[in-house]
N, C-alpha and C. Protein backbone atom coordinates (compact mmCIF):
# COMPACT_ATOMS: atom_id res chain seq x y z
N UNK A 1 0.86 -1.18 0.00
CA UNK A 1 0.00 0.00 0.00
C UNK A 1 0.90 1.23 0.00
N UNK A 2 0.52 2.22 -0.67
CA UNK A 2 1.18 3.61 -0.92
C UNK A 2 0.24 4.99 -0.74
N UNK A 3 1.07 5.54 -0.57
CA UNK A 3 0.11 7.08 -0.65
C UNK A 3 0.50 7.65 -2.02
N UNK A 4 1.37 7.35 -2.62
CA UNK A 4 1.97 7.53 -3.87
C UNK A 4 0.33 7.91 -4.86
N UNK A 5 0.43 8.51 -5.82
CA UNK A 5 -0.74 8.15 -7.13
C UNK A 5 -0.53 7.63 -7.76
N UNK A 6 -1.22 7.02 -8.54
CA UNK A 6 -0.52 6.24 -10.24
C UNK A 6 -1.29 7.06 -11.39
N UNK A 7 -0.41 7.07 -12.69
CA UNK A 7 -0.80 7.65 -13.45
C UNK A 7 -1.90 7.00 -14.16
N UNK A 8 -2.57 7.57 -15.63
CA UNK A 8 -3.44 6.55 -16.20
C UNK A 8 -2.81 5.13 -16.71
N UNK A 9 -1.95 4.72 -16.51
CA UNK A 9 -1.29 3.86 -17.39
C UNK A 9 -0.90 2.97 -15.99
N UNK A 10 -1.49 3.36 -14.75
CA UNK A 10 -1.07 2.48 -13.55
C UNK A 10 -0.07 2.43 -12.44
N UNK A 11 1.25 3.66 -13.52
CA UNK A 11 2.48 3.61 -12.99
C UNK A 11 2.93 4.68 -11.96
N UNK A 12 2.86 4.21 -10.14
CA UNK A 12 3.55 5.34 -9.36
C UNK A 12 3.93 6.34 -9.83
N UNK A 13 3.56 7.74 -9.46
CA UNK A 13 4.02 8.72 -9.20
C UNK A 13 4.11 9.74 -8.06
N UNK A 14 4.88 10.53 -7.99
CA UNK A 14 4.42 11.78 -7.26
C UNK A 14 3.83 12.59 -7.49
N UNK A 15 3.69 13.13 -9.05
CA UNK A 15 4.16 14.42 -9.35
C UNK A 15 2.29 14.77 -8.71
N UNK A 16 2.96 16.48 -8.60
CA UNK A 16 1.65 17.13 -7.57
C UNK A 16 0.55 17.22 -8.85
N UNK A 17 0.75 18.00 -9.94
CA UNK A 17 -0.06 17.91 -10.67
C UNK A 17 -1.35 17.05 -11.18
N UNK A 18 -0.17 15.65 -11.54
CA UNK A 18 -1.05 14.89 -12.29
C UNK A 18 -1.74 13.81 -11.22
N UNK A 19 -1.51 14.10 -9.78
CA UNK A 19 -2.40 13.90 -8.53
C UNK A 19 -3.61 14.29 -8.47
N UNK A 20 -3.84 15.76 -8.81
CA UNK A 20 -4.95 16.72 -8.76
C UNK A 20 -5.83 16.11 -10.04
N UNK A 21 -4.97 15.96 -11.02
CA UNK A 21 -5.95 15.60 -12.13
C UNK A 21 -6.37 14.18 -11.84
N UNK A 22 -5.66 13.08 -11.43
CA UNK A 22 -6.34 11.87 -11.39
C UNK A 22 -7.47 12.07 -10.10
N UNK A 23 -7.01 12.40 -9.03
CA UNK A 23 -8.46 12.70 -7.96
C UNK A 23 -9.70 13.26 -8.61
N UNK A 24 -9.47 14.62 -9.62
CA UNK A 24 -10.44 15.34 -10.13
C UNK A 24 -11.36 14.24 -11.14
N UNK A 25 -10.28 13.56 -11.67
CA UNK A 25 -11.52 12.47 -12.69
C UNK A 25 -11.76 11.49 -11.56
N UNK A 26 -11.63 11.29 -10.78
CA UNK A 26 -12.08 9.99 -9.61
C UNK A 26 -13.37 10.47 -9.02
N UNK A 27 -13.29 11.99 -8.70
CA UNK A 27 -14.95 12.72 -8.41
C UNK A 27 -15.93 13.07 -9.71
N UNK A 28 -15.29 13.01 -10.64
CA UNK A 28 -16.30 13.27 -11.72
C UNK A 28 -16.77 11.76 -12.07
N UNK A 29 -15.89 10.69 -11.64
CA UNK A 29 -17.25 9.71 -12.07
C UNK A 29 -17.76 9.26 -10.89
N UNK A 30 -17.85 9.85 -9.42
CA UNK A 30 -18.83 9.48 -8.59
C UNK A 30 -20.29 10.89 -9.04
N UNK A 31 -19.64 12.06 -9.51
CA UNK A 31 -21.16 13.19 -10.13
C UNK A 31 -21.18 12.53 -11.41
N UNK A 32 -20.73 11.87 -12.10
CA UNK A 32 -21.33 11.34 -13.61
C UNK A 32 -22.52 9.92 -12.65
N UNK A 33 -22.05 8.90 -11.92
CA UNK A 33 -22.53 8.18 -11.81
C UNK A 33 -24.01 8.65 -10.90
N UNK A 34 -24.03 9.70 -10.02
CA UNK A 34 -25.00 10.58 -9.29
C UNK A 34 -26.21 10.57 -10.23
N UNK A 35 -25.59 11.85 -11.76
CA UNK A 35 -26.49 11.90 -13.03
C UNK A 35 -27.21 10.86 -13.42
N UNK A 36 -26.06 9.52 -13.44
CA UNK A 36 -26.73 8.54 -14.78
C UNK A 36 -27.44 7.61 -13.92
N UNK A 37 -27.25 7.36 -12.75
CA UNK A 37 -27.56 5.90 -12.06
C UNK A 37 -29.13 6.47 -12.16
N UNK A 38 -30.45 6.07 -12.54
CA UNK A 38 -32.06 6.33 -12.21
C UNK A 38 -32.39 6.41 -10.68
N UNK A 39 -33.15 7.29 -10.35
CA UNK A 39 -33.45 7.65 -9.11
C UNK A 39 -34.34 5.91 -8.77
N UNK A 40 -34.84 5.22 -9.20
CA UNK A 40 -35.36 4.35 -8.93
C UNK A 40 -34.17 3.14 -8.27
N UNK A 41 -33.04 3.52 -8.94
CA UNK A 41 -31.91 3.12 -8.35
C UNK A 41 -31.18 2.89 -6.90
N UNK A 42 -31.39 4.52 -6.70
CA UNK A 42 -31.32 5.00 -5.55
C UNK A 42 -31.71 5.16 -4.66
N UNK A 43 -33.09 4.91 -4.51
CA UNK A 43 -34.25 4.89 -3.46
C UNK A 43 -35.25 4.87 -3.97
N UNK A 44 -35.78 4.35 -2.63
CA UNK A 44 -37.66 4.30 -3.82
C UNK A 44 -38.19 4.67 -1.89
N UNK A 45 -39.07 5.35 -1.99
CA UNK A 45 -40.34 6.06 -0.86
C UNK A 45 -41.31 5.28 -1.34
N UNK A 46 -41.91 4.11 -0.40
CA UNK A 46 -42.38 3.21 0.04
C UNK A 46 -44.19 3.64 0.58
N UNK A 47 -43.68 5.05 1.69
CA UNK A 47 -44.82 5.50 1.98
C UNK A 47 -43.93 6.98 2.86
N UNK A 48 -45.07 7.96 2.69
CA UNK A 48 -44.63 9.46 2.91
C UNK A 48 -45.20 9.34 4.66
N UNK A 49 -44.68 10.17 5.56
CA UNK A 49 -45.90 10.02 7.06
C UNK A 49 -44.66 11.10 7.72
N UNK A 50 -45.18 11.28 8.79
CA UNK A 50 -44.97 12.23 9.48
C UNK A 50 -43.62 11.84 10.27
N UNK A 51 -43.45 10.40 10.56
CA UNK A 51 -42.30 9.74 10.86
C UNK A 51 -41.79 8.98 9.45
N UNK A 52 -40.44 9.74 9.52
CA UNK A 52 -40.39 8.78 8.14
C UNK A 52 -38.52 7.88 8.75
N UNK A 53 -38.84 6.59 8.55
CA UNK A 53 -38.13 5.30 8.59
C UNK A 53 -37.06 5.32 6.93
N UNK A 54 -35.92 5.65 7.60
CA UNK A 54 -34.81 5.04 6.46
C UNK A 54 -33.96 4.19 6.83
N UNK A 55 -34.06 3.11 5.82
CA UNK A 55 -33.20 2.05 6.18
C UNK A 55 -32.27 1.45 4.85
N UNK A 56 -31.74 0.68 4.63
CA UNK A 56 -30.55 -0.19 3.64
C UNK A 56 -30.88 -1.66 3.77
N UNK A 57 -30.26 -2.59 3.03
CA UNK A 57 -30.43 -3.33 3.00
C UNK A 57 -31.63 -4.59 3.77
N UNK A 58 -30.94 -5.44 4.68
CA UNK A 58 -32.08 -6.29 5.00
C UNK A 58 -33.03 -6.07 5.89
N UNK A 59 -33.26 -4.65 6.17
CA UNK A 59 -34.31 -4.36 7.29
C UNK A 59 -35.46 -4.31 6.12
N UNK A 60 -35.05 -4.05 5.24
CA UNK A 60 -36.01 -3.98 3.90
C UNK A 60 -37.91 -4.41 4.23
N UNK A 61 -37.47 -5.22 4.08
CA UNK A 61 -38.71 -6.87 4.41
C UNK A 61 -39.11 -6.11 5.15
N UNK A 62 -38.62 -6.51 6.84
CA UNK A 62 -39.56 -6.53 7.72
C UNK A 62 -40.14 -5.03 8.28
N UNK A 63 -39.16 -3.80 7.79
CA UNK A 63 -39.70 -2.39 7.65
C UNK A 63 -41.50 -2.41 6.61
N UNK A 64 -40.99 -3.25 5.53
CA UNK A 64 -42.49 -2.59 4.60
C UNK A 64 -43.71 -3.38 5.04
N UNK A 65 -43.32 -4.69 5.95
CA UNK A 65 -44.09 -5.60 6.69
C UNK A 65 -45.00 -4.03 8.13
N UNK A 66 -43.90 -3.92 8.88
CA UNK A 66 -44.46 -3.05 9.75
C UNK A 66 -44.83 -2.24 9.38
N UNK A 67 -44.87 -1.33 7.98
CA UNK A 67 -45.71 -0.36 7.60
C UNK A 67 -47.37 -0.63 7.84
N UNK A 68 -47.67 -1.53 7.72
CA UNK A 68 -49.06 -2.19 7.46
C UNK A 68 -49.77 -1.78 9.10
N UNK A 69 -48.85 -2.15 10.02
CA UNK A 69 -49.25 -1.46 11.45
C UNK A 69 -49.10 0.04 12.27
N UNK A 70 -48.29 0.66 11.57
CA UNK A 70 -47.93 1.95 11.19
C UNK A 70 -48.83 3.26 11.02
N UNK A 71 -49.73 3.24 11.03
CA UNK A 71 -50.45 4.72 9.89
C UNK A 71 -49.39 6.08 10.83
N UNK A 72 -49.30 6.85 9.74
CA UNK A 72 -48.29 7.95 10.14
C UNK A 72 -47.00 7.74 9.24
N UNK A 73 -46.88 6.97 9.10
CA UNK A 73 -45.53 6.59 9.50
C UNK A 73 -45.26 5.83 8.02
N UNK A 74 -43.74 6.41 7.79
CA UNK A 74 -43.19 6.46 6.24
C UNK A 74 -41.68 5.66 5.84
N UNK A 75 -41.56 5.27 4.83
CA UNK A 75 -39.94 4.64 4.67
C UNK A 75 -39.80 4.60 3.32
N UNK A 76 -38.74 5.03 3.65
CA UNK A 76 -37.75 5.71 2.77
C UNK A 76 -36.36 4.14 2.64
N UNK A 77 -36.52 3.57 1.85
CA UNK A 77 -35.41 3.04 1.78
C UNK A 77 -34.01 3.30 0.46
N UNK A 78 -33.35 3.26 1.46
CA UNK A 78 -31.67 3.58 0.12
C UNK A 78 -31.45 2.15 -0.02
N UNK A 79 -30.87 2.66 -1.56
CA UNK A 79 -30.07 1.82 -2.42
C UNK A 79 -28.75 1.87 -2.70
N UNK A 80 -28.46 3.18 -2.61
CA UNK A 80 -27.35 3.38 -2.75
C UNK A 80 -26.99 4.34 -2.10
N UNK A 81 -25.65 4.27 -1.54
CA UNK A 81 -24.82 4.78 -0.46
C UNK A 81 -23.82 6.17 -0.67
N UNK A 82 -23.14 5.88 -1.99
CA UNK A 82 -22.40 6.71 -2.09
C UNK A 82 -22.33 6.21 -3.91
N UNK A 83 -22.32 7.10 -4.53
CA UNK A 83 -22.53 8.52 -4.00
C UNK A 83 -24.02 8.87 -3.33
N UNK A 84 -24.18 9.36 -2.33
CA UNK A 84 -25.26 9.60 -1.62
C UNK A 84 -26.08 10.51 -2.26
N UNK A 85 -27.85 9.53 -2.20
CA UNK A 85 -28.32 10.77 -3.23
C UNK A 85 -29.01 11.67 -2.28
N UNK A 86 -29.61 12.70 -3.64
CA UNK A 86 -30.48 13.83 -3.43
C UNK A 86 -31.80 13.95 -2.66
N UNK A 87 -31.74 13.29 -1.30
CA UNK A 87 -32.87 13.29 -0.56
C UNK A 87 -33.44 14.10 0.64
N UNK A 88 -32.88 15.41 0.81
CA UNK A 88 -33.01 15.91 1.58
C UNK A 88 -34.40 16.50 1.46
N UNK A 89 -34.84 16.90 0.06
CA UNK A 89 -36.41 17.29 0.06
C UNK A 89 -37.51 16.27 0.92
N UNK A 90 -37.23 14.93 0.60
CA UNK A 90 -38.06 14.44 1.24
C UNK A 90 -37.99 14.01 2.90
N UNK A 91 -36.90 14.62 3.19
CA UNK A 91 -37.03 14.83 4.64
C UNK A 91 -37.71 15.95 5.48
N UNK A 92 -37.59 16.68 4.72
CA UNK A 92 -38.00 18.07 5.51
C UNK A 92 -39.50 17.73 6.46
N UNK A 93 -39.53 18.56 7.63
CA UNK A 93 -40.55 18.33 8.92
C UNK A 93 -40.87 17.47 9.34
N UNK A 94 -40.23 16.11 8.94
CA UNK A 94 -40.37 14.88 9.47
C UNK A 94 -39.39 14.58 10.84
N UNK A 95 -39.96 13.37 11.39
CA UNK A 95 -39.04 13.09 12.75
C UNK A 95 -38.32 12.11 11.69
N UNK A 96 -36.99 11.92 11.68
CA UNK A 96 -36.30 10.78 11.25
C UNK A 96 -36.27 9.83 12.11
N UNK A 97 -36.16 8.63 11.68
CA UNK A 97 -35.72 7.54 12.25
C UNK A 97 -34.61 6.53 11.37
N UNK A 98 -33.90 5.39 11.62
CA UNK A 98 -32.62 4.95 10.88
C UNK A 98 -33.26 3.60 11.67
N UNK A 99 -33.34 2.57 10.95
CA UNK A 99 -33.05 1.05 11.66
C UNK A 99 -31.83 0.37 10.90
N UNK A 100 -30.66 -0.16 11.93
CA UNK A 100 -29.73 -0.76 11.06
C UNK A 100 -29.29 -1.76 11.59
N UNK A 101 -28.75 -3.02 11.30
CA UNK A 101 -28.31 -4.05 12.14
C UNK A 101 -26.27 -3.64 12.19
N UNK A 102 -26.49 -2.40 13.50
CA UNK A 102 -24.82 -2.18 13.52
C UNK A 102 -25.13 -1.48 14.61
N UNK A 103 -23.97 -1.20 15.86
CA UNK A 103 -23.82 -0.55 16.40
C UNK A 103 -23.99 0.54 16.70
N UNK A 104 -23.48 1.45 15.90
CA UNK A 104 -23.58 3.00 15.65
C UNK A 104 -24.99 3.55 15.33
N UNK A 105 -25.49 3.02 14.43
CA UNK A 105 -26.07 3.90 13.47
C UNK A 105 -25.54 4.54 12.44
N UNK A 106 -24.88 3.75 11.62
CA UNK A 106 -23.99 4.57 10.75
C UNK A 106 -24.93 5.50 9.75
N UNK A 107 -25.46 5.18 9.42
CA UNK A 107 -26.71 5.54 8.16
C UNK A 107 -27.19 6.45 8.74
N UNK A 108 -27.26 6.74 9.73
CA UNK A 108 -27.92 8.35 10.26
C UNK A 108 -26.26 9.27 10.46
N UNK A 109 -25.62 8.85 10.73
CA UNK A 109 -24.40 9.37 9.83
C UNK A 109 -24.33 10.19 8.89
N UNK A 110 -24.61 9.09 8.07
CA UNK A 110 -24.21 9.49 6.84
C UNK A 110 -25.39 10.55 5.90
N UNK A 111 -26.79 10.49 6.53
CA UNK A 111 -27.74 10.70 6.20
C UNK A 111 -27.50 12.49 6.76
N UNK A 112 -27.55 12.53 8.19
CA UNK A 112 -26.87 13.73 8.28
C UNK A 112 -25.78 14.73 8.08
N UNK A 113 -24.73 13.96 7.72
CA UNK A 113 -24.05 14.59 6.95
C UNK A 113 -23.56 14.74 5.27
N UNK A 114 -24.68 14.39 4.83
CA UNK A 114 -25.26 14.65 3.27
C UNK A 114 -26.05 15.40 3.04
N UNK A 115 -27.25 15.41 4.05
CA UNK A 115 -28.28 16.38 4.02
C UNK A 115 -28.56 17.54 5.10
N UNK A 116 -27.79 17.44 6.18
CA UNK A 116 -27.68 18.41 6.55
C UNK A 116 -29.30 18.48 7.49
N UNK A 117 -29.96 17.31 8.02
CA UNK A 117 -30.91 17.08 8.13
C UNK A 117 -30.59 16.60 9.35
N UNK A 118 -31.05 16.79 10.63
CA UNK A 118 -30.91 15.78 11.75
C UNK A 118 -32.09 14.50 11.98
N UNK A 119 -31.02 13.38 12.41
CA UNK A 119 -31.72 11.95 12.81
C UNK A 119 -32.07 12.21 14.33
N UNK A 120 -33.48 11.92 14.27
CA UNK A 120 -34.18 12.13 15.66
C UNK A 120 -33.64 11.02 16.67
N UNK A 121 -33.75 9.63 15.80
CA UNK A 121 -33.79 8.54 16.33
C UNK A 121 -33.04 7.50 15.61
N UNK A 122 -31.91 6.48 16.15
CA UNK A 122 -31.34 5.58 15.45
C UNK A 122 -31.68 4.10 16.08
N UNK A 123 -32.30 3.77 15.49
CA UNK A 123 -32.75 1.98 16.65
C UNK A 123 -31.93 1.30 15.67
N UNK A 124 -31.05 0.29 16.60
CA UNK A 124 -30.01 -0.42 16.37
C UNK A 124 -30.27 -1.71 16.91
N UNK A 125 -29.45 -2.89 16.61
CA UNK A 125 -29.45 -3.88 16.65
C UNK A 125 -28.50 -4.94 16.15
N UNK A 126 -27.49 -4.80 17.03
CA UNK A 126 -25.96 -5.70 17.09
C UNK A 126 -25.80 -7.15 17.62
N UNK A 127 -27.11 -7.94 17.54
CA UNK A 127 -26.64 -9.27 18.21
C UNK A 127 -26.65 -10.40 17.76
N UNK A 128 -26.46 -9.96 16.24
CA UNK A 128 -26.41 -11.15 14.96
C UNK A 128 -27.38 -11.29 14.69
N UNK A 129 -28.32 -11.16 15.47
CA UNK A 129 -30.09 -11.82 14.92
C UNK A 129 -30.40 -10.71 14.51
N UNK A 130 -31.74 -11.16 13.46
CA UNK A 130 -32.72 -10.09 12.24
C UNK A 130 -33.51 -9.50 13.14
N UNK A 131 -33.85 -8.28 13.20
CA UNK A 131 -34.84 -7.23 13.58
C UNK A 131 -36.11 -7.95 12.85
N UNK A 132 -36.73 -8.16 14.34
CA UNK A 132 -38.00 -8.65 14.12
C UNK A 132 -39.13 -7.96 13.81
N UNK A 133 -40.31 -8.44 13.53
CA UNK A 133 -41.26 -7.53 13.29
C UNK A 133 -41.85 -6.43 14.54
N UNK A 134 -42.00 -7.77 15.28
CA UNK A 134 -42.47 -6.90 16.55
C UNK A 134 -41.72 -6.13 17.06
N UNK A 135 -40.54 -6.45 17.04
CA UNK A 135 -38.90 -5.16 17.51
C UNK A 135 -39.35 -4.05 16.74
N UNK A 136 -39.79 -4.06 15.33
CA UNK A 136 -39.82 -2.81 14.72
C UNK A 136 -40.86 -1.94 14.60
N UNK A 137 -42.01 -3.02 15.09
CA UNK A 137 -43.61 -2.04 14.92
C UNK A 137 -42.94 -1.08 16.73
N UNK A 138 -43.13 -2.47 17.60
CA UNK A 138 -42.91 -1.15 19.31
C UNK A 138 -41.89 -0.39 19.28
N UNK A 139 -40.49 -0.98 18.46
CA UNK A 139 -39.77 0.77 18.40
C UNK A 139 -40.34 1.79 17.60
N UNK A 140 -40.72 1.56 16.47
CA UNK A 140 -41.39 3.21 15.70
C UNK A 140 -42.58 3.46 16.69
N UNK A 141 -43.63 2.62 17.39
CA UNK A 141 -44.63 3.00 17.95
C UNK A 141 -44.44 4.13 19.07
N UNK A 142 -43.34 3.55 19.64
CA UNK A 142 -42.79 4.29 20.63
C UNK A 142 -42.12 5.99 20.30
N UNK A 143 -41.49 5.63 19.31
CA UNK A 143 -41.13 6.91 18.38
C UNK A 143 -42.11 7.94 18.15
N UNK A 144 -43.21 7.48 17.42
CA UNK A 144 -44.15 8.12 17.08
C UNK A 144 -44.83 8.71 18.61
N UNK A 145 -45.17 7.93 19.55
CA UNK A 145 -45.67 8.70 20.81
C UNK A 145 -44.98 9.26 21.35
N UNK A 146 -43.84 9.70 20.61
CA UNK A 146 -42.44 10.61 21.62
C UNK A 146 -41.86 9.75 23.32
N UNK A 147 -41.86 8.33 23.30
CA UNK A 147 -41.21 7.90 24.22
C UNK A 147 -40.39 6.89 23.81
N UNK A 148 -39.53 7.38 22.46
CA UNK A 148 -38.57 6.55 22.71
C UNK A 148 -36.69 7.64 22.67
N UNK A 149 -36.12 6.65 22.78
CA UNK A 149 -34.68 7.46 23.17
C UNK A 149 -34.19 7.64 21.69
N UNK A 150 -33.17 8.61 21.91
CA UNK A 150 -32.54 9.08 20.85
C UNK A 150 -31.88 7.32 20.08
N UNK A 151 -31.18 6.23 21.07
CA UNK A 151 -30.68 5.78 20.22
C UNK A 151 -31.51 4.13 21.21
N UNK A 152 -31.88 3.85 20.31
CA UNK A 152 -33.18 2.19 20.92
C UNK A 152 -32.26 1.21 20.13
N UNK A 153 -31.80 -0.08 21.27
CA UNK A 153 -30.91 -0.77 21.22
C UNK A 153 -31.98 -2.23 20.96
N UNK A 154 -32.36 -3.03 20.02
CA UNK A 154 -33.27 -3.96 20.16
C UNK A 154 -32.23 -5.36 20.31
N UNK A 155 -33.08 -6.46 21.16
CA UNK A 155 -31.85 -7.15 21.95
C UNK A 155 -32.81 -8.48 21.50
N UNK A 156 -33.69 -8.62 20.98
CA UNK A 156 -34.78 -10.12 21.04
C UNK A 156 -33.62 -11.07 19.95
N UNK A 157 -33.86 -12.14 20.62
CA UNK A 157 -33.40 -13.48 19.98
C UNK A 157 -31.51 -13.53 20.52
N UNK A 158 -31.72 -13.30 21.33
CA UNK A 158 -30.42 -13.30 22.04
C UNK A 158 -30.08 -14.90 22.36
């Protein structure tokens, strides 16, 4: 591993210049790929509500499952990460929420610092097992009645 650049042809360099230019085409095809990739690509809004639920990958399922018990209440799921799209319109006056199977909450992360939008709420779930249904209807329920915590740790199937 190097900090070195390589030119187009692969081969180490230093030089400062042709650094600037290879980084500069390395961001023009994450804004070319922004342009070309279809917004259907990138997310699809599931259902609009006053709480709106963003999530990634396998919370998928059992998020559009708990919609059905839900009224209010909206999800937003991403597809793609980075380049991170253009979703800050559809956040506006909503409470956010993030379900992710990780520690952190990375996705409210990343969500806030793309859009410039704050995550109300990150419910997490680190204990190898799938976020269940019922884990996900009583955490948003709870959300939605304003008693749940900034960051809801779900622990079932331990």
């Amino acid at each position: 591993m190097t900090s070195d650049e390589h030119d187009p042809l692969g081969h180490i360099t230093e030089d400062v210049e042709l650094r600037e230019l290879q980084m500069e085409k390395r961001m023009g095809k994450l804004e070319l790929a922004r342009k070309e990739i279809p917004l259907s690509d990138q997310y699809t809004l599931f259902r609009d509500g006053e709480v709106l639920v963003l999530g990634w990958g396998t919370v998928k399922g059992t998020l559009l499952e708990a919609l059905d018990h839900l009224p209010g209440v909206g999800y937003l799921h991403l597809r793609l990460l980075w380049p991170f799209p253009k979703i800050a319109h559809l956040l506006e006056g909503k409470t956010l929420v993030t379900v992710e199977h990780n520690y952190s909450g990375q996705l409210a992360d990343l969500v806030q610092q793309e859009t410039l939008k704050r995550v109300h709420h990150r419910v997490v779930k680190y204990n190898g097992r799938p976020i269940t249904l019922d884990e996900a209807v009583e955490a948003l329920k709870a959300v939605k009645k304003g008693q749940a915590p900034e960051r809801l740790v779900l622990r079932k199937g331990v």
